[in-house]
C-alpha atoms as a PDB file:
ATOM      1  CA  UNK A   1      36.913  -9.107   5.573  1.00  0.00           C
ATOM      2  CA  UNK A   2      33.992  -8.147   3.519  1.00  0.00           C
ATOM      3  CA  UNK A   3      35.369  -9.660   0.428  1.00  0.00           C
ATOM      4  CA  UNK A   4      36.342 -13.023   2.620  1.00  0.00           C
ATOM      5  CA  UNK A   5      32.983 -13.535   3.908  1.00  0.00           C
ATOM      6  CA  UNK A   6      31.400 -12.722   0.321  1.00  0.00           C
ATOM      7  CA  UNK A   7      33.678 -15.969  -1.242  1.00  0.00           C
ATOM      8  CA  UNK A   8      33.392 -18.252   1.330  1.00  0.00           C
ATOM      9  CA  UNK A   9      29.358 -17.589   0.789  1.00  0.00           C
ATOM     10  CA  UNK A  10      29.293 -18.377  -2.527  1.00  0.00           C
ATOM     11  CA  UNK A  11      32.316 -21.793  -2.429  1.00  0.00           C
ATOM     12  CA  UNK A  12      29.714 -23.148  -0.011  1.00  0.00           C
ATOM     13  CA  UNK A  13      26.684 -22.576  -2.541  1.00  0.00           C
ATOM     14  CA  UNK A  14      28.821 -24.034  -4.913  1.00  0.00           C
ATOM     15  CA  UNK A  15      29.306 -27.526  -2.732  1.00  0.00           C
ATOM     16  CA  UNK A  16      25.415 -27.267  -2.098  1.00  0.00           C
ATOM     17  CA  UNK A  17      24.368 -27.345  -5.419  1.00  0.00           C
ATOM     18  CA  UNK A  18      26.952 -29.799  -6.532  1.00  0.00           C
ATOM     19  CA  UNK A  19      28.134 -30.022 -10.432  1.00  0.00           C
ATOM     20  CA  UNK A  20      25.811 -27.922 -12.701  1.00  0.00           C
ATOM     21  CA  UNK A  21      25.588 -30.800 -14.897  1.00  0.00           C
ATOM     22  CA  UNK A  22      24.364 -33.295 -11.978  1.00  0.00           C
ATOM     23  CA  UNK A  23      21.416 -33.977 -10.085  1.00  0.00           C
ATOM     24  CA  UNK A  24      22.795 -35.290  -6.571  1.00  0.00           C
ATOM     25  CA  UNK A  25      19.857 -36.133  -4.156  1.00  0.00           C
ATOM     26  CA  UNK A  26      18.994 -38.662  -1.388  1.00  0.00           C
ATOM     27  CA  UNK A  27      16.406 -41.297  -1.262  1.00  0.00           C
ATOM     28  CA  UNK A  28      14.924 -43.541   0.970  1.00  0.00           C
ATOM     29  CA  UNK A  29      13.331 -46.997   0.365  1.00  0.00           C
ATOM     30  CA  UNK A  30      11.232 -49.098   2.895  1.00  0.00           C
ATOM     31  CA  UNK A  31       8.837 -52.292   0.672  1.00  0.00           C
ATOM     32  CA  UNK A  32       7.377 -55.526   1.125  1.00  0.00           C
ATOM     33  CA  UNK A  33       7.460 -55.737  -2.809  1.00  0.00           C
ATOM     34  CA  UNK A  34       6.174 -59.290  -3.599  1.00  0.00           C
ATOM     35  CA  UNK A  35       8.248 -61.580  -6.204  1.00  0.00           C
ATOM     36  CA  UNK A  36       7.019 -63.506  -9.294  1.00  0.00           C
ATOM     37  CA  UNK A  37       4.876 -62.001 -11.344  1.00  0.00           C
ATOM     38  CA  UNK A  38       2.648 -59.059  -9.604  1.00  0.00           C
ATOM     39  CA  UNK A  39       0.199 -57.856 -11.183  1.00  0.00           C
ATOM     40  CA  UNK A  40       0.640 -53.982 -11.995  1.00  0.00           C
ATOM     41  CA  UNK A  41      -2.176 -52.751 -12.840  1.00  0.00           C
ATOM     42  CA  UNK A  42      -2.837 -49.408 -10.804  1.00  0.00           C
ATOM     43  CA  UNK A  43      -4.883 -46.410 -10.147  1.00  0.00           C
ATOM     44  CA  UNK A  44      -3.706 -42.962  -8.540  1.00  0.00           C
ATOM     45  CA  UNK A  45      -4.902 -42.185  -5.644  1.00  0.00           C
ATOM     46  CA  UNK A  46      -5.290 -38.415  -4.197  1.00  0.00           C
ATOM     47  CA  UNK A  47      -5.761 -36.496  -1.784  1.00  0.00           C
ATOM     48  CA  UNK A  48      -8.754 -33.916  -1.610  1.00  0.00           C
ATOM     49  CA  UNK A  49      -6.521 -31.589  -2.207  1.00  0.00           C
ATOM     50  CA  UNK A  50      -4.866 -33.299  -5.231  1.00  0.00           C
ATOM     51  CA  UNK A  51      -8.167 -33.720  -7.198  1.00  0.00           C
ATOM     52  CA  UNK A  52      -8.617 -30.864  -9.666  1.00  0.00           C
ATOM     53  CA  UNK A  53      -5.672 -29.734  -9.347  1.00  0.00           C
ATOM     54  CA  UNK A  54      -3.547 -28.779 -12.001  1.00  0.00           C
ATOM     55  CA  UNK A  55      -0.398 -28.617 -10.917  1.00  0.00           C
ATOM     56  CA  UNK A  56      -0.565 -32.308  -9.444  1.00  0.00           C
ATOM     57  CA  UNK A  57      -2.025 -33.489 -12.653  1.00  0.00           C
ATOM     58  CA  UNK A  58       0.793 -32.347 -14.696  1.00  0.00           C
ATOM     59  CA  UNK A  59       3.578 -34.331 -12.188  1.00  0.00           C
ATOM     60  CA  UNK A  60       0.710 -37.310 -12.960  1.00  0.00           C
ATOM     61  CA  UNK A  61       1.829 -36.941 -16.638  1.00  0.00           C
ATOM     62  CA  UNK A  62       5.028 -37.054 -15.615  1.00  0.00           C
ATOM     63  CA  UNK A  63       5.234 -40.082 -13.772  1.00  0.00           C
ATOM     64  CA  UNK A  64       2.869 -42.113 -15.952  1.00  0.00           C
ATOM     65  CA  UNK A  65       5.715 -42.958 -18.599  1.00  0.00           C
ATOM     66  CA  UNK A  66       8.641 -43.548 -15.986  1.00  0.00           C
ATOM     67  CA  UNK A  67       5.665 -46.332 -14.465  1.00  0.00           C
ATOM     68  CA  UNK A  68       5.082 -47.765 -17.876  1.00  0.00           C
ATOM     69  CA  UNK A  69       8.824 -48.443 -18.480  1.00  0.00           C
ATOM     70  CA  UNK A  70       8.442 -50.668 -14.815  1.00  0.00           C
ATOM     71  CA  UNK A  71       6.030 -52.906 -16.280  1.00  0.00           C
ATOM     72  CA  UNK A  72       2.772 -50.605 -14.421  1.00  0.00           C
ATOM     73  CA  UNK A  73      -0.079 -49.935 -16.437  1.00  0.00           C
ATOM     74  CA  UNK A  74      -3.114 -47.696 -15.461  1.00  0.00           C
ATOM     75  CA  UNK A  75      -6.319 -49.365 -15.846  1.00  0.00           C
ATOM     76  CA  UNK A  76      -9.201 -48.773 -18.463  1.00  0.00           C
ATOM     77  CA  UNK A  77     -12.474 -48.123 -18.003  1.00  0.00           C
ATOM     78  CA  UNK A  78     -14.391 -51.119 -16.338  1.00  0.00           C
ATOM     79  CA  UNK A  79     -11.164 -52.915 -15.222  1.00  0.00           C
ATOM     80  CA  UNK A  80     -10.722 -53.691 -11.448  1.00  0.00           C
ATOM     81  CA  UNK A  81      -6.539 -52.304 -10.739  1.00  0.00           C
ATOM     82  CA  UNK A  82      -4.154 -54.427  -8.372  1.00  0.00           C
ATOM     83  CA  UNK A  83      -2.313 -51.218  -7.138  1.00  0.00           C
ATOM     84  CA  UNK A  84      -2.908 -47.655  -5.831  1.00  0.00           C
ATOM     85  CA  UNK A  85       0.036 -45.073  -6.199  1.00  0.00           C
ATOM     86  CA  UNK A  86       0.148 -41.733  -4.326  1.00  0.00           C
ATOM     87  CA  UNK A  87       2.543 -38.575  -4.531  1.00  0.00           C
ATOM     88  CA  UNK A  88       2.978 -36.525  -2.045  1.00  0.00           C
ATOM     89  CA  UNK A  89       5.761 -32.878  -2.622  1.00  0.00           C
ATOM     90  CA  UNK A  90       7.021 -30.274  -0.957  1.00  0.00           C
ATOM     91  CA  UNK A  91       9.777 -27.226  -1.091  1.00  0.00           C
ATOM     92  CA  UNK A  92      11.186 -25.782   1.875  1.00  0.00           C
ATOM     93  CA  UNK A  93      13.331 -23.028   1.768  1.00  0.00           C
ATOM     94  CA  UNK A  94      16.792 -23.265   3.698  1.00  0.00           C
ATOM     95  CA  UNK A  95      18.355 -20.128   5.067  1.00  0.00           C
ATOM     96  CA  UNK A  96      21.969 -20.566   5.512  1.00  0.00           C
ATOM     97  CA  UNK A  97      23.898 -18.042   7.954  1.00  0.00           C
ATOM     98  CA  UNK A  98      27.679 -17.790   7.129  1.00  0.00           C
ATOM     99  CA  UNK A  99      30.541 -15.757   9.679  1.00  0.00           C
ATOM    100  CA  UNK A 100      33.614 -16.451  10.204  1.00  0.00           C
ATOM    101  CA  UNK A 101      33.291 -16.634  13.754  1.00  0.00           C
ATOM    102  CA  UNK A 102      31.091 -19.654  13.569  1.00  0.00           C
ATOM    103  CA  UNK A 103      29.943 -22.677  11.341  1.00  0.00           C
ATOM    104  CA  UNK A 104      27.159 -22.376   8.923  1.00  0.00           C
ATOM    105  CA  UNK A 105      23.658 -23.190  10.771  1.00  0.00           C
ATOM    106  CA  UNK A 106      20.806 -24.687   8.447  1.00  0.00           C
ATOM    107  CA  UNK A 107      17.738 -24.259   9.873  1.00  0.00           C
ATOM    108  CA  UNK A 108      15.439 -27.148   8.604  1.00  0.00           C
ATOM    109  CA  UNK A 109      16.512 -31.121   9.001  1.00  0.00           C
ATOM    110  CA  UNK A 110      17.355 -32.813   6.032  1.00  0.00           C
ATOM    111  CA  UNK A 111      14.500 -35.100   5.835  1.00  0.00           C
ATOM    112  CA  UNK A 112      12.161 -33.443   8.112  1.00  0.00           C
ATOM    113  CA  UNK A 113       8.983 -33.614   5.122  1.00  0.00           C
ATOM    114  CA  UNK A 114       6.441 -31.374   5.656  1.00  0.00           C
ATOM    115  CA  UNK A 115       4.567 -31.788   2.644  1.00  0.00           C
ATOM    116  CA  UNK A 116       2.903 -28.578   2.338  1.00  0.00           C
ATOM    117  CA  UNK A 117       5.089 -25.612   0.989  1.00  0.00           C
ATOM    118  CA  UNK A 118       6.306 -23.135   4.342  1.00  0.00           C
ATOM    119  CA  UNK A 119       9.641 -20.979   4.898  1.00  0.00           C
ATOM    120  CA  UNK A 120      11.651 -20.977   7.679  1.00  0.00           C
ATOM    121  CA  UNK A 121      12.791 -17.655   8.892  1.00  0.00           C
ATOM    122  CA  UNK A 122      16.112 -17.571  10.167  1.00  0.00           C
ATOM    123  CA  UNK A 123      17.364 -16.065  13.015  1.00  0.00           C
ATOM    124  CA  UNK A 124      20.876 -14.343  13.733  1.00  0.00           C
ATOM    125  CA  UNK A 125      22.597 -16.147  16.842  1.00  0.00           C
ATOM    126  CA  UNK A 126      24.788 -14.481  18.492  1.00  0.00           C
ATOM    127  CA  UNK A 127      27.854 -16.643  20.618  1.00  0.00           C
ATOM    128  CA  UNK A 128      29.170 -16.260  23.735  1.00  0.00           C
ATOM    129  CA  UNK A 129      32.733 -17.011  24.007  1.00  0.00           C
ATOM    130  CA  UNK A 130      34.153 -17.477  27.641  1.00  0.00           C
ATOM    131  CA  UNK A 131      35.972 -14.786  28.279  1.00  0.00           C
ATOM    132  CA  UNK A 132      34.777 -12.797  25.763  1.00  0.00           C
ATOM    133  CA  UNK A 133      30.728 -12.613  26.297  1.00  0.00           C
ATOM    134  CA  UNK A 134      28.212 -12.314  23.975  1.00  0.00           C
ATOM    135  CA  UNK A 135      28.800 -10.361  20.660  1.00  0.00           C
ATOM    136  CA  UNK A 136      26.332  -7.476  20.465  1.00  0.00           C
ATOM    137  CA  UNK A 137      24.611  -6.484  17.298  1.00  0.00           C
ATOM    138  CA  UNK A 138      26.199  -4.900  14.834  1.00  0.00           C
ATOM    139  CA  UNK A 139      29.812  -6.431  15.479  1.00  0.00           C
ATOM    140  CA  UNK A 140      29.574  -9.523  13.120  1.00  0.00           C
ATOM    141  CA  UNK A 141      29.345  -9.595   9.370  1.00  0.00           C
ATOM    142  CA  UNK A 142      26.285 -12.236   8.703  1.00  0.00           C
ATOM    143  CA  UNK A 143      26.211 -13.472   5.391  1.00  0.00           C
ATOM    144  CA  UNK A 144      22.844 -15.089   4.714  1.00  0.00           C
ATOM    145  CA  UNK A 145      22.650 -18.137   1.801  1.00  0.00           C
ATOM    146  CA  UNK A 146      19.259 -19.491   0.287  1.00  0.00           C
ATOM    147  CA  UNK A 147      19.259 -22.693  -0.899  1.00  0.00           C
ATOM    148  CA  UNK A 148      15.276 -25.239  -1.555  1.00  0.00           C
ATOM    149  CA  UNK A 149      14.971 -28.613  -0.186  1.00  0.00           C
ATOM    150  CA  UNK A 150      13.015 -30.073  -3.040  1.00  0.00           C
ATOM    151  CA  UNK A 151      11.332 -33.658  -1.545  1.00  0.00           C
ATOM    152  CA  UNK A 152       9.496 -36.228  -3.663  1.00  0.00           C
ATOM    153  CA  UNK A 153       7.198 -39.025  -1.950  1.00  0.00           C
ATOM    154  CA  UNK A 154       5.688 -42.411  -3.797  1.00  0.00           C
ATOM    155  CA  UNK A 155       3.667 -44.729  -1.916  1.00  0.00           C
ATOM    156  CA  UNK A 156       2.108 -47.808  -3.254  1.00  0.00           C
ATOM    157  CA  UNK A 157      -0.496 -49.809  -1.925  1.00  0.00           C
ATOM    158  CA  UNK A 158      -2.275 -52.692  -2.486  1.00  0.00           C
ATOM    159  CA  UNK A 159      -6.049 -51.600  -3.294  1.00  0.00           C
ATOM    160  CA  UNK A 160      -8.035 -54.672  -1.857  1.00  0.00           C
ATOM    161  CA  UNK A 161      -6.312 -55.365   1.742  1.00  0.00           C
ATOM    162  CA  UNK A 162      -4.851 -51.240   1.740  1.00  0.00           C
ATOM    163  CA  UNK A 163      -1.448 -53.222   2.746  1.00  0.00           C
ATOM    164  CA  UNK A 164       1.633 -50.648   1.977  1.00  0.00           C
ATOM    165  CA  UNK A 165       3.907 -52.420  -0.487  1.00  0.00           C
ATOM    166  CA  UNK A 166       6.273 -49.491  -1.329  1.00  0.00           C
ATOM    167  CA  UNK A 167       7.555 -46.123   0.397  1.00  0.00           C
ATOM    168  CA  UNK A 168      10.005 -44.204  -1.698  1.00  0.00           C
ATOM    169  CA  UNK A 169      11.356 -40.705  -0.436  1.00  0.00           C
ATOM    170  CA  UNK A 170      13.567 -38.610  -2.541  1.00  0.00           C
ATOM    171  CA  UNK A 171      15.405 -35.108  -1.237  1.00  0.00           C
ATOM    172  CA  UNK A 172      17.075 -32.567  -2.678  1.00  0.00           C
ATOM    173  CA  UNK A 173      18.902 -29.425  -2.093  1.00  0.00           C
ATOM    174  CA  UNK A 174      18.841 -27.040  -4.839  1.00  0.00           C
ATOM    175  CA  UNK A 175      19.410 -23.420  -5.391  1.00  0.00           C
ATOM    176  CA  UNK A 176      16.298 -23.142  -7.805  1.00  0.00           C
ATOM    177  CA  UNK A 177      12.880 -22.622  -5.823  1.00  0.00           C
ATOM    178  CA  UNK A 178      10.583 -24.295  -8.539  1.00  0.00           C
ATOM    179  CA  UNK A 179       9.787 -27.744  -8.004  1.00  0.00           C
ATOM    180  CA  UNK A 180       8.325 -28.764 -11.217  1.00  0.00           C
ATOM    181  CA  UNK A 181      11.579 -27.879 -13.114  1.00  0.00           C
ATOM    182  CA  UNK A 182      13.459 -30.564 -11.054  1.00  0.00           C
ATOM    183  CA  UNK A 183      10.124 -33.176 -10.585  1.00  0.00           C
ATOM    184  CA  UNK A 184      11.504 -35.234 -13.734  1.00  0.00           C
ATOM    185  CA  UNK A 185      15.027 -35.339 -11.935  1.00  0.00           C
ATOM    186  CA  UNK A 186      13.228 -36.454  -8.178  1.00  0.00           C
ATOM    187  CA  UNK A 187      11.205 -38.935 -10.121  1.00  0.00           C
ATOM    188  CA  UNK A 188      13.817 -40.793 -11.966  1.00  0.00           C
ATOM    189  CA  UNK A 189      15.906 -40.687  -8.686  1.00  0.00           C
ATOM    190  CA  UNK A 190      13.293 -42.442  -6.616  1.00  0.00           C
ATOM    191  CA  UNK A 191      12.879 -44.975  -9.295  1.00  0.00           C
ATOM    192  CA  UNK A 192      16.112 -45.834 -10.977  1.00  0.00           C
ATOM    193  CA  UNK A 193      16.581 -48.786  -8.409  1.00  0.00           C
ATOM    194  CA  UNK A 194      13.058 -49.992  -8.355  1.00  0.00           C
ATOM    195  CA  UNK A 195      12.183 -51.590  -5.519  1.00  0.00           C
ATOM    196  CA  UNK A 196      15.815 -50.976  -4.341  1.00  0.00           C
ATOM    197  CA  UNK A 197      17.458 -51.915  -1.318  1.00  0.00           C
ATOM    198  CA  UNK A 198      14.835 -52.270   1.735  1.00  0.00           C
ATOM    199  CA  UNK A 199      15.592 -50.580   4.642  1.00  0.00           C
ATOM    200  CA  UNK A 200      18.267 -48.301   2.891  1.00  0.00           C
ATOM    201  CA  UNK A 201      19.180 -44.656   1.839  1.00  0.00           C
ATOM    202  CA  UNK A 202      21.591 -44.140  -1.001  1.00  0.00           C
ATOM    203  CA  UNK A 203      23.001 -41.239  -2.842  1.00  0.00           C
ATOM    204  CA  UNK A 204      21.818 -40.747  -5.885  1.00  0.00           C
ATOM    205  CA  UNK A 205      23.862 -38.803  -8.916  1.00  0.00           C
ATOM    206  CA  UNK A 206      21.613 -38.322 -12.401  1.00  0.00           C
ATOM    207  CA  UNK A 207      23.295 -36.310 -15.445  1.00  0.00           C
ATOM    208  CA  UNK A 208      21.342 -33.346 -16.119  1.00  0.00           C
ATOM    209  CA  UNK A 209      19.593 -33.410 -19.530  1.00  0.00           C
ATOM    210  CA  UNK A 210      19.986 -37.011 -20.139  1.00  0.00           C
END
């Protein structure tokens, strides 16, 4: 039974984490993105907790490129931007209970963002079956399964009237913990459709390395 539990743990990691060579993930798109030609010019904006902050300034570096091939350009000194764009990140882990007297049970919702890095600690449920009553500790074989919700926000706003002209969320499931080693991958995600579909949340695939 042992052995059972043990393969059905690891076929389900396996579905989680998709294809080794892919990047699956999920994003959400709400704009007003205004035709002709916008202006693109743009500043980042951050959080207090953003500024001097190194981490957040190397997923700046990041992102600057993937803007310039949009047509965005940051300002210069002296010039007066059109735009403001904001990132907002997070990685939650996802403990994921396996038995073969009962479903898997994530704890966390899929796009529940918390943007600020926590863990949920799981908790062992045990069933009642009619009949049959609760199972008491001890009697079932819990396999437990970690997997990281990995969540990418973009906002952009216009910098005169503050009017929100863009909200991009990306989300994925992962069974690395480090979020800057699959940043490039959530960027390139939330922007491959740029503006995309209002209103609209798509499955995205990316090939790993390319």
């Amino acid at each position: 039974m042992r052995k059972i539990i043990t393969l059905f743990a690891v076929a389900c990691s396996l579905l989680l984490s998709g294809c080794a060579t892919t990047f699956s993930s999920q994003v959400s798109v709400f704009h007003e993105w205004p035709g002709g030609n916008q202006d693109k010019s743009y500043i980042f904006e951050r959080t207090p907790g953003q500024e001097n902050n190194l981490e957040h300034k190397h997923y700046e570096e990041l992102l600057r490129p993937r803007l310039l091939n949009l047509g965005f350009h940051e300002i210069t000194a002296g010039a007066t931007p059109s735009l403001k764009i904001g990132m907002q990140y997070a990685t939650t882990l996802r403990e994921i209970q396996y038995s073969p007297l009962w479903r898997p049970a994530i704890y966390d919702p899929f796009w529940n963002l918390h943007f600020s890095r926590g863990v949920y600690r799981s908790r062992v449920i045990y069933p009642y079956y009619p009949g049959w009553g609760y199972y008491p500790r001890g009697m079932l074989d819990v396999s437990i399964q970690s997997n990281y919700l990995h969540q990418l926000s973009i906002s952009i706003a216009d910098i005169n009237s503050g009017k929100k002209l863009a909200d991009i969320k990306v989300s994925s499931d992962q069974p690395g913990s480090e979020l800057v080693d699959y940043m490039p991958y959530l960027m390139d995600s939330a922007l491959k459709e740029f503006p995309g579909n209002n209103g609209t949340t798509t499955k995205v695939e990316l090939k790993i390395g390319k």
